[in-house]
PDB file of N, CA and C in Angstrom:
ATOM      1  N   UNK A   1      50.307 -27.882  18.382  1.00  0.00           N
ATOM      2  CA  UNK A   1      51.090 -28.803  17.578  1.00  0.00           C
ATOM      3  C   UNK A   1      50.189 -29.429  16.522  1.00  0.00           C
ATOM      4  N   UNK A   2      50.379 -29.390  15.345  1.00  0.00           N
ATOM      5  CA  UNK A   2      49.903 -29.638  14.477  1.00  0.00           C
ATOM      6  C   UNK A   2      50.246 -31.385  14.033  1.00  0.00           C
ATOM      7  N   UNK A   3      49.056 -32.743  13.742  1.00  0.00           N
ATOM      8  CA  UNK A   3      49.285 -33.389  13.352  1.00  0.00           C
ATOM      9  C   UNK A   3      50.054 -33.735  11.957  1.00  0.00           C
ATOM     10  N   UNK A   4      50.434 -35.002  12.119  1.00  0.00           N
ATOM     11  CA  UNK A   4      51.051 -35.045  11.133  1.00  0.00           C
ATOM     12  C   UNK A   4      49.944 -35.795  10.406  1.00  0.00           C
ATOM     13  N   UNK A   5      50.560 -35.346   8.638  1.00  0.00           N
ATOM     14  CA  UNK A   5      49.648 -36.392   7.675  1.00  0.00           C
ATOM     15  C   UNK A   5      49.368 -37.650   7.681  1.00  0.00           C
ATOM     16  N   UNK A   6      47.902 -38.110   7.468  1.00  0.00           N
ATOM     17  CA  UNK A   6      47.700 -39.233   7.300  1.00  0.00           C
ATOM     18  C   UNK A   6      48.845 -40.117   6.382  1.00  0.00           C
ATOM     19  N   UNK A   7      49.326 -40.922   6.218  1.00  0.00           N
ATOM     20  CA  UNK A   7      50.038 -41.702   4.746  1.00  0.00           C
ATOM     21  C   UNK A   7      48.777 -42.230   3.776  1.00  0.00           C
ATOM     22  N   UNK A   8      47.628 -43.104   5.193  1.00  0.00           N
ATOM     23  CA  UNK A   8      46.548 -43.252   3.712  1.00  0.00           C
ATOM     24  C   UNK A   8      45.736 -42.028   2.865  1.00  0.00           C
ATOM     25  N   UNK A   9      45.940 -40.748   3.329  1.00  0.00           N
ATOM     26  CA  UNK A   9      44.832 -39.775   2.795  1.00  0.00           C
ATOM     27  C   UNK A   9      45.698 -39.842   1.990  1.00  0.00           C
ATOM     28  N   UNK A  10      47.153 -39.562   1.689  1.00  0.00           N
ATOM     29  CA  UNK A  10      47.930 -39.015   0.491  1.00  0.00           C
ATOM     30  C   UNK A  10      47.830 -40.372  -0.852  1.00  0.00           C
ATOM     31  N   UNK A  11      48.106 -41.803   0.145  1.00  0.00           N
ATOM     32  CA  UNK A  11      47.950 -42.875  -1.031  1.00  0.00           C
ATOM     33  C   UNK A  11      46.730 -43.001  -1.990  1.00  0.00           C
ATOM     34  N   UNK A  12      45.233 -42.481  -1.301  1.00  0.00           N
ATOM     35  CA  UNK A  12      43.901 -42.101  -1.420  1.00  0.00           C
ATOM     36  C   UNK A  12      44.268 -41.338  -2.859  1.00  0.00           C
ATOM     37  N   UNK A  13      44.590 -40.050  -2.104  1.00  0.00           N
ATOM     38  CA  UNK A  13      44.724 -38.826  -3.012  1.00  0.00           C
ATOM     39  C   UNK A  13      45.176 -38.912  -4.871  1.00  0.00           C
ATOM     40  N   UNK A  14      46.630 -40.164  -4.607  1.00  0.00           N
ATOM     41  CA  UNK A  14      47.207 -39.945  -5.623  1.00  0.00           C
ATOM     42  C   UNK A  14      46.375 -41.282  -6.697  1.00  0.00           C
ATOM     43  N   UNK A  15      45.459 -42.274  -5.759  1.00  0.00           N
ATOM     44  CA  UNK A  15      44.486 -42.878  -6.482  1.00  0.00           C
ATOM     45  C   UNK A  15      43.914 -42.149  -7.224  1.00  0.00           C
ATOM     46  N   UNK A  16      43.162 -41.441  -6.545  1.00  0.00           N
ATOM     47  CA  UNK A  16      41.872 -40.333  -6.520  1.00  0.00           C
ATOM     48  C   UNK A  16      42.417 -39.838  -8.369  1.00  0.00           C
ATOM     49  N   UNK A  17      43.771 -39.219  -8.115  1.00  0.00           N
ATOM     50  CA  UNK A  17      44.456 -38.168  -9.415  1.00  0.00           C
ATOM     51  C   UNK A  17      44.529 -39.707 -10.748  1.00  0.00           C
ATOM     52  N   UNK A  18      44.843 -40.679 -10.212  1.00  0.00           N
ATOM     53  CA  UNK A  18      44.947 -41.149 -11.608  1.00  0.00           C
ATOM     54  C   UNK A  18      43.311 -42.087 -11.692  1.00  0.00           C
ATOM     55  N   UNK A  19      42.498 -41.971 -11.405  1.00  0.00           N
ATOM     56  CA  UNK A  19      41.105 -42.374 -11.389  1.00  0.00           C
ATOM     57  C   UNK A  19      40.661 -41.541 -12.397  1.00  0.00           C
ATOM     58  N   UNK A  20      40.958 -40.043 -12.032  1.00  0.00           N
ATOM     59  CA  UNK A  20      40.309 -38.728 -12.510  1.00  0.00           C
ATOM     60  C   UNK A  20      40.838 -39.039 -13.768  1.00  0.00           C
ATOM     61  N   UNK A  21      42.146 -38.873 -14.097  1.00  0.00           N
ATOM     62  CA  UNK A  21      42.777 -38.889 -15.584  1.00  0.00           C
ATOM     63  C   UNK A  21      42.348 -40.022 -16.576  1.00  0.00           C
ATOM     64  N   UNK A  22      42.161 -41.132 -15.692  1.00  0.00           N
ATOM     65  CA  UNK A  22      41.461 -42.178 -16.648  1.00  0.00           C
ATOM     66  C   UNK A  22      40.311 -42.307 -17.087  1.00  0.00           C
ATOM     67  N   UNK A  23      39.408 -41.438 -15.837  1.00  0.00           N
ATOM     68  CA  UNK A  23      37.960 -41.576 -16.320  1.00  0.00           C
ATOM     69  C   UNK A  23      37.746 -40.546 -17.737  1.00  0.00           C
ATOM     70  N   UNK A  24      38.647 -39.647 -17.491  1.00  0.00           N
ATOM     71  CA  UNK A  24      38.454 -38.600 -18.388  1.00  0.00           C
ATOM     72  C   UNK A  24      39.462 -38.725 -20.136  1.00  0.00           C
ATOM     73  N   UNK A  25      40.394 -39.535 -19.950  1.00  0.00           N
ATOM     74  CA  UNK A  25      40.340 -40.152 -20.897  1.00  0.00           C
ATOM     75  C   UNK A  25      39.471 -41.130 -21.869  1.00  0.00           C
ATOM     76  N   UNK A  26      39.050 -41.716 -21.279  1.00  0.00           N
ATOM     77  CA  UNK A  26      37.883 -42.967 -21.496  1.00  0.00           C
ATOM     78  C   UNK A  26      36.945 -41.967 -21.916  1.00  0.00           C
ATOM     79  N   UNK A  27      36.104 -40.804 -21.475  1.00  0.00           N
ATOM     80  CA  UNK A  27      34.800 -39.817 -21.665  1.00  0.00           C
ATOM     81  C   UNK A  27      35.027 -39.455 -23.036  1.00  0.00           C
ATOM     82  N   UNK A  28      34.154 -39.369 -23.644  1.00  0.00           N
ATOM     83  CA  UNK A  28      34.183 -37.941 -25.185  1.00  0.00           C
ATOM     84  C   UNK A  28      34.454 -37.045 -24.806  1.00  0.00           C
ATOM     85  N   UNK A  29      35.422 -36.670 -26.033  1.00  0.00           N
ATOM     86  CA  UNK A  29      35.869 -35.189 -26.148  1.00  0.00           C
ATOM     87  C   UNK A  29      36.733 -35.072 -25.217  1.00  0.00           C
ATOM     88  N   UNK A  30      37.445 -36.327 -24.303  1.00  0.00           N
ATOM     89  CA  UNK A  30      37.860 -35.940 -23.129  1.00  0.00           C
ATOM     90  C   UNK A  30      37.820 -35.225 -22.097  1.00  0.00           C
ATOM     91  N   UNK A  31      36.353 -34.848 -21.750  1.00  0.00           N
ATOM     92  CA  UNK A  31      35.825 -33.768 -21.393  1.00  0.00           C
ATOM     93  C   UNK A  31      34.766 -34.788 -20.105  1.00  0.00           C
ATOM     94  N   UNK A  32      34.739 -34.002 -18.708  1.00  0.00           N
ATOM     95  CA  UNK A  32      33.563 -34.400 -17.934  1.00  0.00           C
ATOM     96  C   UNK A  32      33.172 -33.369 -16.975  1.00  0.00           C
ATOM     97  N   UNK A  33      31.597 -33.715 -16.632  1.00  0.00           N
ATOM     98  CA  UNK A  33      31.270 -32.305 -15.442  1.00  0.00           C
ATOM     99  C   UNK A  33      31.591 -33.047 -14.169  1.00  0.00           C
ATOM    100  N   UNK A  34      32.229 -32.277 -13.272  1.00  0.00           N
ATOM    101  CA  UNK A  34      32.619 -32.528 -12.019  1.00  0.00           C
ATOM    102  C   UNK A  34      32.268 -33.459 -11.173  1.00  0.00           C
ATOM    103  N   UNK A  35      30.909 -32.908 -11.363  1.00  0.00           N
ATOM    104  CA  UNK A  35      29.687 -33.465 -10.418  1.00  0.00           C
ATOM    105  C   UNK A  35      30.031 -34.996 -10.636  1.00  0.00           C
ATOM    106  N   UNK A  36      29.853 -35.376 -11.995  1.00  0.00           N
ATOM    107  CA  UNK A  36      29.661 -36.890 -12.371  1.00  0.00           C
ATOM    108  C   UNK A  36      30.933 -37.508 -11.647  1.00  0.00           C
ATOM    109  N   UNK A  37      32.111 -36.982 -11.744  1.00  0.00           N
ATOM    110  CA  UNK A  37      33.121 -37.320 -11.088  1.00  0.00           C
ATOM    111  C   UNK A  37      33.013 -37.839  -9.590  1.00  0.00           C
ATOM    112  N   UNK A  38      32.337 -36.912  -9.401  1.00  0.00           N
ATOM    113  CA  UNK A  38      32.396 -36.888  -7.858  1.00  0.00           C
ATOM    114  C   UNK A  38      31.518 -38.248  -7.033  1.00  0.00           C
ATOM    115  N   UNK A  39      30.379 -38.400  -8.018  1.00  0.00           N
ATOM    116  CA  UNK A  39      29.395 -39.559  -7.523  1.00  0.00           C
ATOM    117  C   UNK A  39      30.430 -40.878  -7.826  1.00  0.00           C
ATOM    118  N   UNK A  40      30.841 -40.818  -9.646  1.00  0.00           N
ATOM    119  CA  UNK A  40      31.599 -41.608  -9.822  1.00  0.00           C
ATOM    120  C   UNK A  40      33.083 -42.455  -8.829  1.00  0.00           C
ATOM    121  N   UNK A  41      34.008 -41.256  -8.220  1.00  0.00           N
ATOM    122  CA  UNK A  41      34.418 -41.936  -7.010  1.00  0.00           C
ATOM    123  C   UNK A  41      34.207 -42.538  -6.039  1.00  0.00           C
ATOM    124  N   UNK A  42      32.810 -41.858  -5.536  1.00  0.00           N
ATOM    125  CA  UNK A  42      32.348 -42.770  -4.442  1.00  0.00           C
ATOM    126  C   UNK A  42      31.812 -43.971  -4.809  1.00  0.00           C
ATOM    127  N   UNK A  43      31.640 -44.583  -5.803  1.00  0.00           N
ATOM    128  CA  UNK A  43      31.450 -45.993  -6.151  1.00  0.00           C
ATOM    129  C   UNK A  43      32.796 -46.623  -6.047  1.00  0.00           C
ATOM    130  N   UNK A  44      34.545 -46.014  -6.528  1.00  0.00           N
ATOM    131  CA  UNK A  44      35.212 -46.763  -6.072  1.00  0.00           C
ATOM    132  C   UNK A  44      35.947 -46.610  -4.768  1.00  0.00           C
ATOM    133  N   UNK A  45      35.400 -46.342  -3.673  1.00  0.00           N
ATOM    134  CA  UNK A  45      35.511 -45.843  -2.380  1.00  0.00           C
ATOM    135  C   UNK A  45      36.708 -45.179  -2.355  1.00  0.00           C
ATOM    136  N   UNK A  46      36.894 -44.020  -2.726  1.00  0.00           N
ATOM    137  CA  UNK A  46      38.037 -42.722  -3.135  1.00  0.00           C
ATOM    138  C   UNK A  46      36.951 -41.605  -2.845  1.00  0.00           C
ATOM    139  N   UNK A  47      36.223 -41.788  -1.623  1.00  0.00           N
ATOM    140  CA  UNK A  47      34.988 -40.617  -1.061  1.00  0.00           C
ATOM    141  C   UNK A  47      35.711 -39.432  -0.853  1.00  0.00           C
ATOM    142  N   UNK A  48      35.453 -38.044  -1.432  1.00  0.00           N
ATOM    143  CA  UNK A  48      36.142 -36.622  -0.882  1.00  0.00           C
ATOM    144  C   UNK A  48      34.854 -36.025  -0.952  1.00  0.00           C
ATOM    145  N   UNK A  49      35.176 -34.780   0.028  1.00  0.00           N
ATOM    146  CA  UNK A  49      34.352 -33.674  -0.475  1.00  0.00           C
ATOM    147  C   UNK A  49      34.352 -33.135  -1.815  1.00  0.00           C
ATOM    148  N   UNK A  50      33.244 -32.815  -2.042  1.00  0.00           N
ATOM    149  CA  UNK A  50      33.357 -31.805  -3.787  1.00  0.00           C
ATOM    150  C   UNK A  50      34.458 -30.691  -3.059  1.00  0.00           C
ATOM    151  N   UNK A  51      34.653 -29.775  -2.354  1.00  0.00           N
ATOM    152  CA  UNK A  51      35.741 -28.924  -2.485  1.00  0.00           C
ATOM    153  C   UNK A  51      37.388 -29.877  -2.038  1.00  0.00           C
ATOM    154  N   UNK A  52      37.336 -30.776  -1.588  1.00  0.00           N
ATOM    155  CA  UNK A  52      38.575 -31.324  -1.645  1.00  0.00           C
ATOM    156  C   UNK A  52      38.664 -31.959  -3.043  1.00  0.00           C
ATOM    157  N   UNK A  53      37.403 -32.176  -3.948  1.00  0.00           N
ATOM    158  CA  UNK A  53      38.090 -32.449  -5.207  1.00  0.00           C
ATOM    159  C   UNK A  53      38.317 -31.247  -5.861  1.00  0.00           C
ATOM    160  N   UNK A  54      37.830 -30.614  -6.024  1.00  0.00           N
ATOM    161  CA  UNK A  54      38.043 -29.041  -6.535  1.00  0.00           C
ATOM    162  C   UNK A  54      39.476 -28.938  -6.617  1.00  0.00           C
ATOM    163  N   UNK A  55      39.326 -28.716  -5.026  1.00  0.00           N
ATOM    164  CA  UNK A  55      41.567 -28.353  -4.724  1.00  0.00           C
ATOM    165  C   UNK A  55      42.044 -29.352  -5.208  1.00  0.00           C
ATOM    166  N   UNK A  56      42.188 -30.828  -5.416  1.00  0.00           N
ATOM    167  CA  UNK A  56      42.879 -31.908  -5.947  1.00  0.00           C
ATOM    168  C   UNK A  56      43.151 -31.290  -7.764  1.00  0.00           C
ATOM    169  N   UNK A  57      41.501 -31.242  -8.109  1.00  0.00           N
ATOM    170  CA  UNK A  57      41.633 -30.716  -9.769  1.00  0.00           C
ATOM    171  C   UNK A  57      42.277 -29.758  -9.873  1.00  0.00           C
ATOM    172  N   UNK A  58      42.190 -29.037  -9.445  1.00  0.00           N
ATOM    173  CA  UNK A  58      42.851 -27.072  -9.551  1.00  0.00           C
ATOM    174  C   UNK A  58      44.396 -27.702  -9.704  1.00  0.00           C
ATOM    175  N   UNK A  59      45.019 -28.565  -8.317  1.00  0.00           N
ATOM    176  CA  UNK A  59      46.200 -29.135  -8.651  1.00  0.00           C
ATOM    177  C   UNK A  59      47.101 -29.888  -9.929  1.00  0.00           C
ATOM    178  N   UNK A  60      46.023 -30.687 -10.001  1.00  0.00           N
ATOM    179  CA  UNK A  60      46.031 -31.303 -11.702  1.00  0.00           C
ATOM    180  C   UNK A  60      46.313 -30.596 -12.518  1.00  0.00           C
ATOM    181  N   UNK A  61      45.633 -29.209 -12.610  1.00  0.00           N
ATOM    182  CA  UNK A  61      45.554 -28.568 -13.585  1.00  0.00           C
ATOM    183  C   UNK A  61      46.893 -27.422 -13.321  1.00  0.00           C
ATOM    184  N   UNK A  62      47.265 -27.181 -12.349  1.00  0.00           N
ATOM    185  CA  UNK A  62      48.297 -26.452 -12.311  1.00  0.00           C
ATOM    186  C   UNK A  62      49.962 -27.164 -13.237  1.00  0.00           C
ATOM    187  N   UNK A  63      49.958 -28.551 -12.827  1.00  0.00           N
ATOM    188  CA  UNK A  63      50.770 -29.480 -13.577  1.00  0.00           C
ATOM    189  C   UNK A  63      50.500 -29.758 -14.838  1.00  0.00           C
ATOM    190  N   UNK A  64      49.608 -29.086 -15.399  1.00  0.00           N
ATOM    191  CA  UNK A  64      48.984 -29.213 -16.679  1.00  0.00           C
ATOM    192  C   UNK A  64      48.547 -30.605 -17.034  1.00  0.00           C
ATOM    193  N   UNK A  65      47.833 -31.217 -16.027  1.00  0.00           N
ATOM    194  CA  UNK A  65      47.586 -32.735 -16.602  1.00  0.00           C
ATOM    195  C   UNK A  65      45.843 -32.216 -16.912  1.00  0.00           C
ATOM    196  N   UNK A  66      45.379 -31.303 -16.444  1.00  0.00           N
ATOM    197  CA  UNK A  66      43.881 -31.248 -17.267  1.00  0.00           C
ATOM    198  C   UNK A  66      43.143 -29.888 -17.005  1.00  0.00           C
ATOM    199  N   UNK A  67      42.529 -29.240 -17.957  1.00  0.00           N
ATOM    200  CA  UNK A  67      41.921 -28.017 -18.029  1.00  0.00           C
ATOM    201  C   UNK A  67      40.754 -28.147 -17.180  1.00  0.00           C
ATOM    202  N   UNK A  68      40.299 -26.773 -16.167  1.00  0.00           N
ATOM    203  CA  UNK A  68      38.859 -26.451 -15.890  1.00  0.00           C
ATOM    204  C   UNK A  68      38.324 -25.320 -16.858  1.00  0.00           C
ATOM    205  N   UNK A  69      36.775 -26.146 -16.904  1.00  0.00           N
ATOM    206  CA  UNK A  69      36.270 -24.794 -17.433  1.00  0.00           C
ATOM    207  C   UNK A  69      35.459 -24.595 -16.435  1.00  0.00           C
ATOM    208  N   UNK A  70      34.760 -22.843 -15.759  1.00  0.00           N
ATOM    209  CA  UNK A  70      33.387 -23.085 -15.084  1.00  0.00           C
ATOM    210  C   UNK A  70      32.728 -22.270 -15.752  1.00  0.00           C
ATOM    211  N   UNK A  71      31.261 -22.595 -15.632  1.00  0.00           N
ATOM    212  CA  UNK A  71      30.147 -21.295 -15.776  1.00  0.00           C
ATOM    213  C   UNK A  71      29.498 -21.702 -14.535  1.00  0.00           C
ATOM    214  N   UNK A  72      29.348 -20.321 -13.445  1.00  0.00           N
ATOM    215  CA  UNK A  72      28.693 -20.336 -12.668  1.00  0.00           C
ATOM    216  C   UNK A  72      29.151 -21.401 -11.650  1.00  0.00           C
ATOM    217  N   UNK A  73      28.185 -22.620 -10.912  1.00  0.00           N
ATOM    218  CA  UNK A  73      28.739 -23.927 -10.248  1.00  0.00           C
ATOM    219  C   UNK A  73      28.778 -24.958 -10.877  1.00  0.00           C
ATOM    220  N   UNK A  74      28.967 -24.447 -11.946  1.00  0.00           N
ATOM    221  CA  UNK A  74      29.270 -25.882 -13.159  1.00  0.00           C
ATOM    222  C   UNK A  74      30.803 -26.001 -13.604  1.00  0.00           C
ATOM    223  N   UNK A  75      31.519 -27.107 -13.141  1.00  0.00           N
ATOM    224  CA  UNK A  75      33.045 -26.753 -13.578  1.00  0.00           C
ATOM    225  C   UNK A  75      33.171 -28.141 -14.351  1.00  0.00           C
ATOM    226  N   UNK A  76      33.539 -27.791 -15.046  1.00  0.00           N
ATOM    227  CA  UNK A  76      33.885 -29.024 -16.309  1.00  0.00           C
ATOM    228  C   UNK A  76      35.464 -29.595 -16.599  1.00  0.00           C
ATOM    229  N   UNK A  77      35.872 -30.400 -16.582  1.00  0.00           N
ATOM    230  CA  UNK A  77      37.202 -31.151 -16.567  1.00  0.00           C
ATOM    231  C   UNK A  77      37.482 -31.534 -17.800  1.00  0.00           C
ATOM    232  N   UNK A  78      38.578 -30.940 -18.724  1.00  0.00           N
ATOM    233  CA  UNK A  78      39.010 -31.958 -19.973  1.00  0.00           C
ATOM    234  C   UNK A  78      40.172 -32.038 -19.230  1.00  0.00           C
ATOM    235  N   UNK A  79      40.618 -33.590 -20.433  1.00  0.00           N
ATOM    236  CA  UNK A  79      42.178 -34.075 -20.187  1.00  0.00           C
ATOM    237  C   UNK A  79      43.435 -33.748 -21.179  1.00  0.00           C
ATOM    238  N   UNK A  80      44.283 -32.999 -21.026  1.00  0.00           N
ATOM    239  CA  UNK A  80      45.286 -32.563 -21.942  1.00  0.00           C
ATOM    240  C   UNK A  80      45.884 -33.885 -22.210  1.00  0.00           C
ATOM    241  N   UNK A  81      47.212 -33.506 -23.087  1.00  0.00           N
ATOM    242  CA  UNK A  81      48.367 -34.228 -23.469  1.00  0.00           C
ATOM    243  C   UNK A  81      49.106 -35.365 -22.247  1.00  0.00           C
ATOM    244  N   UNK A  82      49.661 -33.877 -21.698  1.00  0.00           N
ATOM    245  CA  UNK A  82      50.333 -34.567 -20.666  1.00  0.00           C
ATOM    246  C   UNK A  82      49.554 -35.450 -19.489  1.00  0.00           C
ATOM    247  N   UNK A  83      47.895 -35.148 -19.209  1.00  0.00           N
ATOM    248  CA  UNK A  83      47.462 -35.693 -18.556  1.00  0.00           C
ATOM    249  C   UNK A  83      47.089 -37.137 -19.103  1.00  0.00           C
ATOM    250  N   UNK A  84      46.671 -37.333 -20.652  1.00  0.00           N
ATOM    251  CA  UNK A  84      46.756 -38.562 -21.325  1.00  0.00           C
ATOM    252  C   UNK A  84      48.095 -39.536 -21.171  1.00  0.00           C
ATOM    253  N   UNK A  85      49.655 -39.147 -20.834  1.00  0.00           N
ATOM    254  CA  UNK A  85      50.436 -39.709 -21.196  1.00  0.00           C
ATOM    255  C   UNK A  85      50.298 -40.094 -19.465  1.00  0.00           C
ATOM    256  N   UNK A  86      50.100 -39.592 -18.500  1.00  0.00           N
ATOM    257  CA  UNK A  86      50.202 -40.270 -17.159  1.00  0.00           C
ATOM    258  C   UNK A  86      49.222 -40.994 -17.270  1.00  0.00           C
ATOM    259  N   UNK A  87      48.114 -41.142 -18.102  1.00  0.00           N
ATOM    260  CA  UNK A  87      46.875 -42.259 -17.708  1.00  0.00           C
ATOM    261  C   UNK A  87      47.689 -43.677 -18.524  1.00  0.00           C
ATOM    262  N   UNK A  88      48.432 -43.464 -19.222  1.00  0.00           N
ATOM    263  CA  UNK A  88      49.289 -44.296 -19.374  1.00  0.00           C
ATOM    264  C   UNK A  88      50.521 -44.967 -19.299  1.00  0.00           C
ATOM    265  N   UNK A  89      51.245 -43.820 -18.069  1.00  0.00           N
ATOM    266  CA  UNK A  89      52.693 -44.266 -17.483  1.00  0.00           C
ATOM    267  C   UNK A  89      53.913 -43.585 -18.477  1.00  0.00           C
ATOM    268  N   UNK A  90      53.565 -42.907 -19.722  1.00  0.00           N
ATOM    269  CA  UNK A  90      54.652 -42.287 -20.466  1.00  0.00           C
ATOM    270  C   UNK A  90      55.195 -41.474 -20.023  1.00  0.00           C
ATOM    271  N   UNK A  91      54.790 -40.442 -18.639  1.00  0.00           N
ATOM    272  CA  UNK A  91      55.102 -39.422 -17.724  1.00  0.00           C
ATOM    273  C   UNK A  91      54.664 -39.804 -16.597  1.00  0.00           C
ATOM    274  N   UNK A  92      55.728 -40.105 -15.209  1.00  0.00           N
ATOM    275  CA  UNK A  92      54.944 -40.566 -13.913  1.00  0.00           C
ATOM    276  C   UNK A  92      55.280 -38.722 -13.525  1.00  0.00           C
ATOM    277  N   UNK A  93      54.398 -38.766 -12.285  1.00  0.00           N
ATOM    278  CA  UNK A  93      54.187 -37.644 -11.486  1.00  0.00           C
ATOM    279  C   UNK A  93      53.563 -37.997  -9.748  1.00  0.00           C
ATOM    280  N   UNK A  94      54.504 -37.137  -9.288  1.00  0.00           N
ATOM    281  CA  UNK A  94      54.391 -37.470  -7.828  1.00  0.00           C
ATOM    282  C   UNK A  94      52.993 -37.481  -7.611  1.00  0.00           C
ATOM    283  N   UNK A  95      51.923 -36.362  -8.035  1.00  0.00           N
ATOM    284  CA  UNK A  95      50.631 -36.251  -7.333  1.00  0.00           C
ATOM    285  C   UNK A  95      49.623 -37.430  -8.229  1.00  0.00           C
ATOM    286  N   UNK A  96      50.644 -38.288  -8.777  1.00  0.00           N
ATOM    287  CA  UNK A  96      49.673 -39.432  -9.416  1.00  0.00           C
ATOM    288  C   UNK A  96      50.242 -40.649  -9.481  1.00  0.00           C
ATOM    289  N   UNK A  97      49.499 -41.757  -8.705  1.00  0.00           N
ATOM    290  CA  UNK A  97      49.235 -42.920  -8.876  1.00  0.00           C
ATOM    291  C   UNK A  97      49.970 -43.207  -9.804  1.00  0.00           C
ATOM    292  N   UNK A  98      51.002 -44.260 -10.181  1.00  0.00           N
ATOM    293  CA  UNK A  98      51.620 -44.951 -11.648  1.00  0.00           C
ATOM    294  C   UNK A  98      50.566 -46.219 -12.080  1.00  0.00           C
ATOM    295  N   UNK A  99      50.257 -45.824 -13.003  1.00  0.00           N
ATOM    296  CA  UNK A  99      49.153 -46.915 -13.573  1.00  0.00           C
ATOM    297  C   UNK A  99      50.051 -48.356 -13.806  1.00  0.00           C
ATOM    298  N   UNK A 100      48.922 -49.621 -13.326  1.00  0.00           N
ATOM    299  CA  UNK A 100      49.625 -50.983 -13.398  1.00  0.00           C
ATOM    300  C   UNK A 100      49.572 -51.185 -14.790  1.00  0.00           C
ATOM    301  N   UNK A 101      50.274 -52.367 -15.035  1.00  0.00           N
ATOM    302  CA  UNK A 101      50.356 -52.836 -16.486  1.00  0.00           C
ATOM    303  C   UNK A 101      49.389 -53.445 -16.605  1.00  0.00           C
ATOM    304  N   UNK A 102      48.272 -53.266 -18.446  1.00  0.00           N
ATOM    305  CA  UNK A 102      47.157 -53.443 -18.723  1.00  0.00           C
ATOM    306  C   UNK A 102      46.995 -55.153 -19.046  1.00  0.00           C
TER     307      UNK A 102
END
């Protein structure tokens, strides 16, 4: 029998997705390497594995809220359109956090 889901990993998760979109709005070029991401969460205690962020991004990016690029183990994150308009609430989306009012 398989457990059921946490509720906080998923509330985590959909932090985690609009953390990502904002940091990467805020970056030049809208563009960031993973890695930085990854240290960067664990300062706001949103701790994952690098491959549970991987699968989180890959997700992102399937919804088209942000492009990967890789070379090699270097995977790089920009933020599209649609991922800009959820860092600002113009498009909500289930796998993201609704940003509070500024």
């Amino acid at each position: 029998m398989k457990n059921a889901p946490n509720p906080m990993d998923e509330i985590k998760k959909r932090h985690r997705a609009l953390a990502i979109l904002q940091q990467l709005e805020q970056s030049p070029r809208y563009r960031m390497n993973i890695d930085v991401l990854f240290d960067w969460l664990d300062n706001l205690a949103l701790t994952v594995t690098r491959d549970r962020l991987v699968t989180e991004c890959r997700a992102l990016e399937g919804v088209g809220f942000l492009v990967t690029e890789e070379s090699g183990e270097v995977v790089v994150l920009g933020l599209t359109e649609a991922g800009r308009d959820v860092c600002f609430g113009h498009l909500l989306s289930d796998l993201v956090q609704r940003p509070g009012p500024d």
